[in-house]
N, C-alpha and C. Protein backbone atom coordinates (compact mmCIF):
# COMPACT_ATOMS: atom_id res chain seq x y z
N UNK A 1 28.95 -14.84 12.77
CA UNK A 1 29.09 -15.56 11.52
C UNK A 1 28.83 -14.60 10.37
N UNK A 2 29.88 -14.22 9.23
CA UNK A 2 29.53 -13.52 8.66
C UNK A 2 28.90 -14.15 7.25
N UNK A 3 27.80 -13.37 6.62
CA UNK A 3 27.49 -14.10 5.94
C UNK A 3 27.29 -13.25 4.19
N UNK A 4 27.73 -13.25 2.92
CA UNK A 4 27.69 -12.64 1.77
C UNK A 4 26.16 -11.64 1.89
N UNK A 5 25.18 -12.37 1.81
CA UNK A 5 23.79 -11.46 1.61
C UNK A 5 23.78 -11.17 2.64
N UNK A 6 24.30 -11.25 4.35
CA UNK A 6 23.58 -10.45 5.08
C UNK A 6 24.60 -9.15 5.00
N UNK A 7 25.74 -9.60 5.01
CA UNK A 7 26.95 -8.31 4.73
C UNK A 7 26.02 -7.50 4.14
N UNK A 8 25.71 -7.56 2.45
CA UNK A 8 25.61 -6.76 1.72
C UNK A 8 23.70 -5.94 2.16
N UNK A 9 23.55 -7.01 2.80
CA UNK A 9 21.71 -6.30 3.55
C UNK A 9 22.46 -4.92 4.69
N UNK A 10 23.53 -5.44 5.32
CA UNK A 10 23.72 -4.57 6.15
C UNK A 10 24.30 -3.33 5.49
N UNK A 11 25.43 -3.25 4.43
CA UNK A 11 25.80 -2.26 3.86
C UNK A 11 24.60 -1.16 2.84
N UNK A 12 23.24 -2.02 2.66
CA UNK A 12 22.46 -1.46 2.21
C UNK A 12 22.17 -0.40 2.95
N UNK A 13 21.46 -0.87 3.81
CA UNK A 13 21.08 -0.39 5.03
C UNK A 13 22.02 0.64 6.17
N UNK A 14 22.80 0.44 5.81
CA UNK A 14 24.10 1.90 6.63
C UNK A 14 23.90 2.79 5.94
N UNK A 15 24.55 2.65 4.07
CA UNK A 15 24.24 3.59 3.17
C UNK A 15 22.40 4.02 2.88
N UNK A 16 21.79 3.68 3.15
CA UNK A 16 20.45 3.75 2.83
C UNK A 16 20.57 4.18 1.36
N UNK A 17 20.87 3.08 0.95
CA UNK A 17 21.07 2.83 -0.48
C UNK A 17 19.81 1.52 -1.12
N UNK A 18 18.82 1.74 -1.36
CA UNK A 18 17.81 0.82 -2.20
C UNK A 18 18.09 0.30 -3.28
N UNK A 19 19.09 0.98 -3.90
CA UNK A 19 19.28 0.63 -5.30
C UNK A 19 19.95 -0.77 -5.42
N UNK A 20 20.32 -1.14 -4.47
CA UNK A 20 21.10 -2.09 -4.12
C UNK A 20 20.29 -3.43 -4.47
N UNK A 21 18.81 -3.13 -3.37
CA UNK A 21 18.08 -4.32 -3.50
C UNK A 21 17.94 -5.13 -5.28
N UNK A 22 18.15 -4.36 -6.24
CA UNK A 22 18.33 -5.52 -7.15
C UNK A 22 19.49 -6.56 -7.38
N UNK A 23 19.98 -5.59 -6.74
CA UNK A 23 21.53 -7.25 -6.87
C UNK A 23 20.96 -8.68 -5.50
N UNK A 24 20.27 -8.13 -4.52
CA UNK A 24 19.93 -8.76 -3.37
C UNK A 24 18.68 -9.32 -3.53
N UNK A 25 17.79 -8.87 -4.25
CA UNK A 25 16.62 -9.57 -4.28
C UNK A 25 16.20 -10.60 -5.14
N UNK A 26 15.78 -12.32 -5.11
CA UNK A 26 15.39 -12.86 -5.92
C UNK A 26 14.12 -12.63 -6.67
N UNK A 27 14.10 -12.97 -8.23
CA UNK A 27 13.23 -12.60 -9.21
C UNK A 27 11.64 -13.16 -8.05
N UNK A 28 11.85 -14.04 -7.74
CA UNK A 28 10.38 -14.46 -6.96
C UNK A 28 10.18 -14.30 -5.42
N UNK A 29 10.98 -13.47 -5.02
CA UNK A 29 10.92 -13.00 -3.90
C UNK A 29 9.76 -12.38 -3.38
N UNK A 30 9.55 -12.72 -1.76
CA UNK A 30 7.97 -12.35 -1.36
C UNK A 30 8.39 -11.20 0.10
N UNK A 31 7.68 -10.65 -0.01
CA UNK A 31 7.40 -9.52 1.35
C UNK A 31 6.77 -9.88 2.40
N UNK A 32 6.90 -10.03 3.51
CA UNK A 32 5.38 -10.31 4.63
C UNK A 32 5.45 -9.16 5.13
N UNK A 33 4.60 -8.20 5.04
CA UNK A 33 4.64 -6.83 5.96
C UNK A 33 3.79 -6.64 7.35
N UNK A 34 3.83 -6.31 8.17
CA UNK A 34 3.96 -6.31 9.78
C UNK A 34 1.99 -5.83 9.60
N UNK A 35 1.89 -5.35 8.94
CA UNK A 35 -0.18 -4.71 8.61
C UNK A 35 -0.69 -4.89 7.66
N UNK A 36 0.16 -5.49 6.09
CA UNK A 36 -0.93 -5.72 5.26
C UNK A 36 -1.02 -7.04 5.26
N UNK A 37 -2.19 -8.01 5.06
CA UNK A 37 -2.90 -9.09 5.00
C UNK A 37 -2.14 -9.69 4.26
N UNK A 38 -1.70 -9.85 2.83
CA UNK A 38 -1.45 -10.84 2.27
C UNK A 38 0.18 -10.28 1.53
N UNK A 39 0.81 -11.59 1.73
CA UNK A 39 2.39 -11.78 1.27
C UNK A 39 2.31 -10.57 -0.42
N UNK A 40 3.54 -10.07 -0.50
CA UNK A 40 3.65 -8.75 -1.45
C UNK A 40 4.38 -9.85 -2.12
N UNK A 41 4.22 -10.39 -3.34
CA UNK A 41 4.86 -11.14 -4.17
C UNK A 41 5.48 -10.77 -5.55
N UNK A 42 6.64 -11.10 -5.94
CA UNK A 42 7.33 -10.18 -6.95
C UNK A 42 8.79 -9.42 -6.63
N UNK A 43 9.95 -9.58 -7.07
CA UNK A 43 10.95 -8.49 -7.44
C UNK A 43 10.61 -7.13 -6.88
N UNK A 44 9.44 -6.88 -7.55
CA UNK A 44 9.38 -5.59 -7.66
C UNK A 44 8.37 -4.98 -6.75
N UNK A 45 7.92 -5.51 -6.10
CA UNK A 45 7.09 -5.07 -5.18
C UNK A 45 7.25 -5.32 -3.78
N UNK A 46 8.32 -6.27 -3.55
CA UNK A 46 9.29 -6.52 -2.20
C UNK A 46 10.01 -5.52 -2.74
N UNK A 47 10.61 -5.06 -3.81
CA UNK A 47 11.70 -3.75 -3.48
C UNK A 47 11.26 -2.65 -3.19
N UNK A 48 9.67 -2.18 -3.63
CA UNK A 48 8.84 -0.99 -3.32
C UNK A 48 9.04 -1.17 -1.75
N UNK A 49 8.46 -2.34 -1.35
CA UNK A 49 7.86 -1.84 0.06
C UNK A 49 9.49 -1.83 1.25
N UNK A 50 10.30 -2.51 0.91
CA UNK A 50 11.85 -2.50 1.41
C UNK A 50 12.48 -0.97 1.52
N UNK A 51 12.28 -0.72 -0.09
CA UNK A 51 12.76 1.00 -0.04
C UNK A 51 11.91 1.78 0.97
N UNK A 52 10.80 1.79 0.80
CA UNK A 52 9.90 2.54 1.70
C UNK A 52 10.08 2.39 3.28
N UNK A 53 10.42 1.12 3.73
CA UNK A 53 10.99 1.04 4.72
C UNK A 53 11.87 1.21 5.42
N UNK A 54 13.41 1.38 4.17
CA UNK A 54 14.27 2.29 4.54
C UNK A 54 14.83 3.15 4.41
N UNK A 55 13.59 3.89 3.71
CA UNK A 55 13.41 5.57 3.92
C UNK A 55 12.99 5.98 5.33
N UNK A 56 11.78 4.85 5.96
CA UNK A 56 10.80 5.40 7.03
C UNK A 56 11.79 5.06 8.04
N UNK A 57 12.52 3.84 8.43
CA UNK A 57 13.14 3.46 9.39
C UNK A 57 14.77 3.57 9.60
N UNK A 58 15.05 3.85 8.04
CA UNK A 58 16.63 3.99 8.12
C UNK A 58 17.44 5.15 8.97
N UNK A 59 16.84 5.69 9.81
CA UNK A 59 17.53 7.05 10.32
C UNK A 59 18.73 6.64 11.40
N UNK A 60 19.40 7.76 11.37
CA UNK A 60 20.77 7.25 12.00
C UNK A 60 20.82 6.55 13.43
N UNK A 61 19.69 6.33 13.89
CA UNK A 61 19.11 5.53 15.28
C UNK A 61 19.36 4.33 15.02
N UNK A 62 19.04 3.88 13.73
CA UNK A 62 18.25 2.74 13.52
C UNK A 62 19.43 1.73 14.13
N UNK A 63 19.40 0.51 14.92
CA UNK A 63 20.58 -0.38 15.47
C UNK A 63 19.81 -1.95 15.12
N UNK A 64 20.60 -2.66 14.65
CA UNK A 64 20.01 -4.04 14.79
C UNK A 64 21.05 -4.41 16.04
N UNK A 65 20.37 -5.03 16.78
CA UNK A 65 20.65 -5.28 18.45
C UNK A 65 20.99 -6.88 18.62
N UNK A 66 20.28 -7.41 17.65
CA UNK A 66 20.58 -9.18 17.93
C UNK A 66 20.61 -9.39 16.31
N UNK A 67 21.31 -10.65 16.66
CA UNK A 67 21.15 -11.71 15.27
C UNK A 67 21.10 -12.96 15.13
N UNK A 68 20.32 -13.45 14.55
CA UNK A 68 21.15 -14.96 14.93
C UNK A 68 20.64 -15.55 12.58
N UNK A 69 21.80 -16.25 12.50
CA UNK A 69 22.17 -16.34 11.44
C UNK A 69 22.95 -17.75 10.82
N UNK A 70 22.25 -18.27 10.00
CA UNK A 70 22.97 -19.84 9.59
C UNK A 70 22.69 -19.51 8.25
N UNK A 71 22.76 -20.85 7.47
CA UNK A 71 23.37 -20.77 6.16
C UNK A 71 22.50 -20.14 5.18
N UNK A 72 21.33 -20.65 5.48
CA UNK A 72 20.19 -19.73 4.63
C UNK A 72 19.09 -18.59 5.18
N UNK A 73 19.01 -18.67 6.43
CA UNK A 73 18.16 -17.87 6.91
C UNK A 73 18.86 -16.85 8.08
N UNK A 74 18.09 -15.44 8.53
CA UNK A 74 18.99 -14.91 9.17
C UNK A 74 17.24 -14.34 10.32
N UNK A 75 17.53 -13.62 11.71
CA UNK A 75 16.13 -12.91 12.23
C UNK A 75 17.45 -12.03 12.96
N UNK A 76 17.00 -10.49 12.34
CA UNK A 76 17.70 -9.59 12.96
C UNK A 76 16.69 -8.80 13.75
N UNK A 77 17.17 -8.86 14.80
CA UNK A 77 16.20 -7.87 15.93
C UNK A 77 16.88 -6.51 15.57
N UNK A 78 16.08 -5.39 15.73
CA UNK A 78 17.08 -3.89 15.46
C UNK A 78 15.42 -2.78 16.35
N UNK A 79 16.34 -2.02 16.51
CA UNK A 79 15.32 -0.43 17.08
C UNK A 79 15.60 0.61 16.40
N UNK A 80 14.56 1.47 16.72
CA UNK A 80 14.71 2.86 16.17
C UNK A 80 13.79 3.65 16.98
N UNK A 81 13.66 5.04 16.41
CA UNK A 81 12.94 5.81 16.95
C UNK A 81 12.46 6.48 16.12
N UNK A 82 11.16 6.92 16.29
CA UNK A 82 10.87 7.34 14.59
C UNK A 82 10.11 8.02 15.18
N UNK A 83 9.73 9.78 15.02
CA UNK A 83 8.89 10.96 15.38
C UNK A 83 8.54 10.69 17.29
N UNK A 84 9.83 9.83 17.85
CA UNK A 84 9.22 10.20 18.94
C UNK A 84 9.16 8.65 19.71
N UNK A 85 9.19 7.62 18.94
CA UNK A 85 8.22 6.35 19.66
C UNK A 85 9.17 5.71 19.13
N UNK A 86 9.50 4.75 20.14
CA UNK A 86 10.51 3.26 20.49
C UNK A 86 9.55 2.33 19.26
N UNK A 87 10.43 2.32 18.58
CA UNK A 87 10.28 0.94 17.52
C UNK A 87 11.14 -0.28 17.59
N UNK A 88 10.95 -1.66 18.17
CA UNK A 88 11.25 -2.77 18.53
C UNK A 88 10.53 -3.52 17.32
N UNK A 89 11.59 -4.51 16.42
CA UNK A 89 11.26 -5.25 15.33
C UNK A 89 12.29 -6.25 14.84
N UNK A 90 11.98 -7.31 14.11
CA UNK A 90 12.36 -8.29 13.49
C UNK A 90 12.42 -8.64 12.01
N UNK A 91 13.52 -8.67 11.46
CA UNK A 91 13.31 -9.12 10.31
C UNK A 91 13.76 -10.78 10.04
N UNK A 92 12.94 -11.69 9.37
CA UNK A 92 13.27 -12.99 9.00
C UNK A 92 13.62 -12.78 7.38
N UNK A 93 14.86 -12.76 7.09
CA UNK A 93 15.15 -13.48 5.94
C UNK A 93 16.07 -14.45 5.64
N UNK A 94 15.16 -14.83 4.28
CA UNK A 94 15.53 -16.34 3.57
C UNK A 94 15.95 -15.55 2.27
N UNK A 95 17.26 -16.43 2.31
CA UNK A 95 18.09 -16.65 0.73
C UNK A 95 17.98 -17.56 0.02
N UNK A 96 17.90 -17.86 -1.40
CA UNK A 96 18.17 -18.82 -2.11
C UNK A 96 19.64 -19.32 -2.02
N UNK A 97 19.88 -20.66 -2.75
CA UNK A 97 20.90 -20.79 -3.22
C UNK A 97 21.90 -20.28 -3.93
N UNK A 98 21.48 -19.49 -4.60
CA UNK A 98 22.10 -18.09 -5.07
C UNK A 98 22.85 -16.97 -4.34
N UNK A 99 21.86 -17.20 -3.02
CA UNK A 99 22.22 -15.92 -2.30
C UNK A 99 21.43 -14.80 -2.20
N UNK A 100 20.23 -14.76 -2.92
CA UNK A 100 19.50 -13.89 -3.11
C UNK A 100 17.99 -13.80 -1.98
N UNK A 101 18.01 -12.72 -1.69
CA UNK A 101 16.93 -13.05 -0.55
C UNK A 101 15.53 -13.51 -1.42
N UNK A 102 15.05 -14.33 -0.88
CA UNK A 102 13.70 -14.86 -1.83
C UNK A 102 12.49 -14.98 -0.51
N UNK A 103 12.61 -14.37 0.39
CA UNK A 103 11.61 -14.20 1.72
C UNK A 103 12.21 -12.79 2.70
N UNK A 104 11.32 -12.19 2.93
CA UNK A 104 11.71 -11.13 3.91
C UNK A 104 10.18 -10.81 4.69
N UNK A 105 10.62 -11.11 5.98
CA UNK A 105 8.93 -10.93 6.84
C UNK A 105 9.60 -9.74 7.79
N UNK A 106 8.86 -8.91 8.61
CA UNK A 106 9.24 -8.07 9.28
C UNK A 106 8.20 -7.88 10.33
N UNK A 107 7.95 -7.90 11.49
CA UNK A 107 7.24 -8.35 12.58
C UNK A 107 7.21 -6.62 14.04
N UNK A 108 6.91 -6.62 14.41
CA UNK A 108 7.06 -4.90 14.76
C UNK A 108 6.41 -4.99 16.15
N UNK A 109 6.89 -4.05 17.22
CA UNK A 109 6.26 -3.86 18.10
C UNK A 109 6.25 -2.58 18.58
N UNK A 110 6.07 -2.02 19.68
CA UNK A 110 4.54 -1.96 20.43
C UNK A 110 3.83 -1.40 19.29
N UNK A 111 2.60 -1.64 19.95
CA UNK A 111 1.57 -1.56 19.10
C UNK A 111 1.32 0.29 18.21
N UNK A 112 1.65 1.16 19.35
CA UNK A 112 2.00 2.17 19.00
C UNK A 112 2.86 2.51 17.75
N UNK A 113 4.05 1.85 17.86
CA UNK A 113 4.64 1.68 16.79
C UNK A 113 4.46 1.05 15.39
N UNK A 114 3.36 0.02 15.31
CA UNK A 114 2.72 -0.46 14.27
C UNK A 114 1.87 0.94 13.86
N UNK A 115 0.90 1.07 14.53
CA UNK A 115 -0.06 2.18 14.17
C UNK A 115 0.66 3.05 13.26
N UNK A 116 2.11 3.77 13.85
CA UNK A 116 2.81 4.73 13.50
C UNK A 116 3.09 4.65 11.82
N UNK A 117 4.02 3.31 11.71
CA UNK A 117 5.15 3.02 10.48
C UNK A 117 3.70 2.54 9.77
N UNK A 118 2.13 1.90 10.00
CA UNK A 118 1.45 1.75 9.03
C UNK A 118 0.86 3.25 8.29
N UNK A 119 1.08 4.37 8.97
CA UNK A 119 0.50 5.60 8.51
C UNK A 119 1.27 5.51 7.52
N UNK A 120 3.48 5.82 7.85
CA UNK A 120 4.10 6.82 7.29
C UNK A 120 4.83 5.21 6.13
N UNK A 121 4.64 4.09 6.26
CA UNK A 121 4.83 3.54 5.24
C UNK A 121 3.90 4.24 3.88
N UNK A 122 2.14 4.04 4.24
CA UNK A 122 1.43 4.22 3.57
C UNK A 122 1.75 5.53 2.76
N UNK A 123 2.29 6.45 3.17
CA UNK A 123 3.07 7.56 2.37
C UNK A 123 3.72 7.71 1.94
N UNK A 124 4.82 6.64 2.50
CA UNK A 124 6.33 6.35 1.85
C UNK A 124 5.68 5.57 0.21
N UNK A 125 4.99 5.06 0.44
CA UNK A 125 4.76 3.95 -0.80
C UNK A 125 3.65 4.85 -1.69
N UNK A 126 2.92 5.61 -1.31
CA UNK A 126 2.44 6.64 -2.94
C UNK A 126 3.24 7.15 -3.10
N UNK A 127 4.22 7.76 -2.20
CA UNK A 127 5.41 8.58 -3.30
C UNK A 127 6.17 7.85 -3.99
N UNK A 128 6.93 6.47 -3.46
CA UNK A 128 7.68 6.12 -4.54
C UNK A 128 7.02 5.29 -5.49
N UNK A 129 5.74 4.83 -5.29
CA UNK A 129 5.39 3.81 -5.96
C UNK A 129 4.19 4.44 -7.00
């Protein structure tokens, strides 16, 4: 099922193009990130931690493997490999009526792999942020 915002999530994400996320992201859009405690709330601080993510995870490995997708919500399963270690993860997003993503959670496994992307996020995000 193809769908306008996930198209354009996926073309983000081929190009590892961030700049994008402002046409895609709603003004009140929230983050759930896979290690920090509480929802990242804001435009602008779901686009910090998004970019940072696909700086850390966007490498030419990266595959989303499943999907499943209806009118407003989408959970893309995808892998990668990042310095070495199998990264298995999920993203849940929600669009507005608009079309604009206004929820993005991202869920991560093995545990190894959490440990990992919480170091090299944490680096990704003082540099750009």
């Amino acid at each position: 099922m193809s769908n306008p915002t996930i198209d354009a999530w996926h073309r983000m994400i081929e190009e590892r193009d961030a700049s994008a996320l402002d046409d895609v992201l709603a003004d009140d859009a929230v983050f759930h990130s896979p290690v920090v405690h509480t929802p990242q709330e804001g435009k602008q601080l779901t686009k910090l931690y998004l970019s940072a993510a696909i700086m850390v995870l966007g490498g030419s490995d990266f595959t989303y493997v499943r999907e499943v997708v209806n009118d407003s919500d989408a959970v893309l399963e995808f892998t990668a490999e990042v310095n070495g270690i199998h990264v298995n993860g999920v993203d849940m997003i929600h669009w507005n009526a608009d079309g604009k993503i206004d929820d993005f959670k991202v869920m991560i496994r093995p545990l190894k792999a959490v440990n990992l992307l919480h170091g090299l996020m944490r680096q990704m995000l003082e540099q750009v942020g």
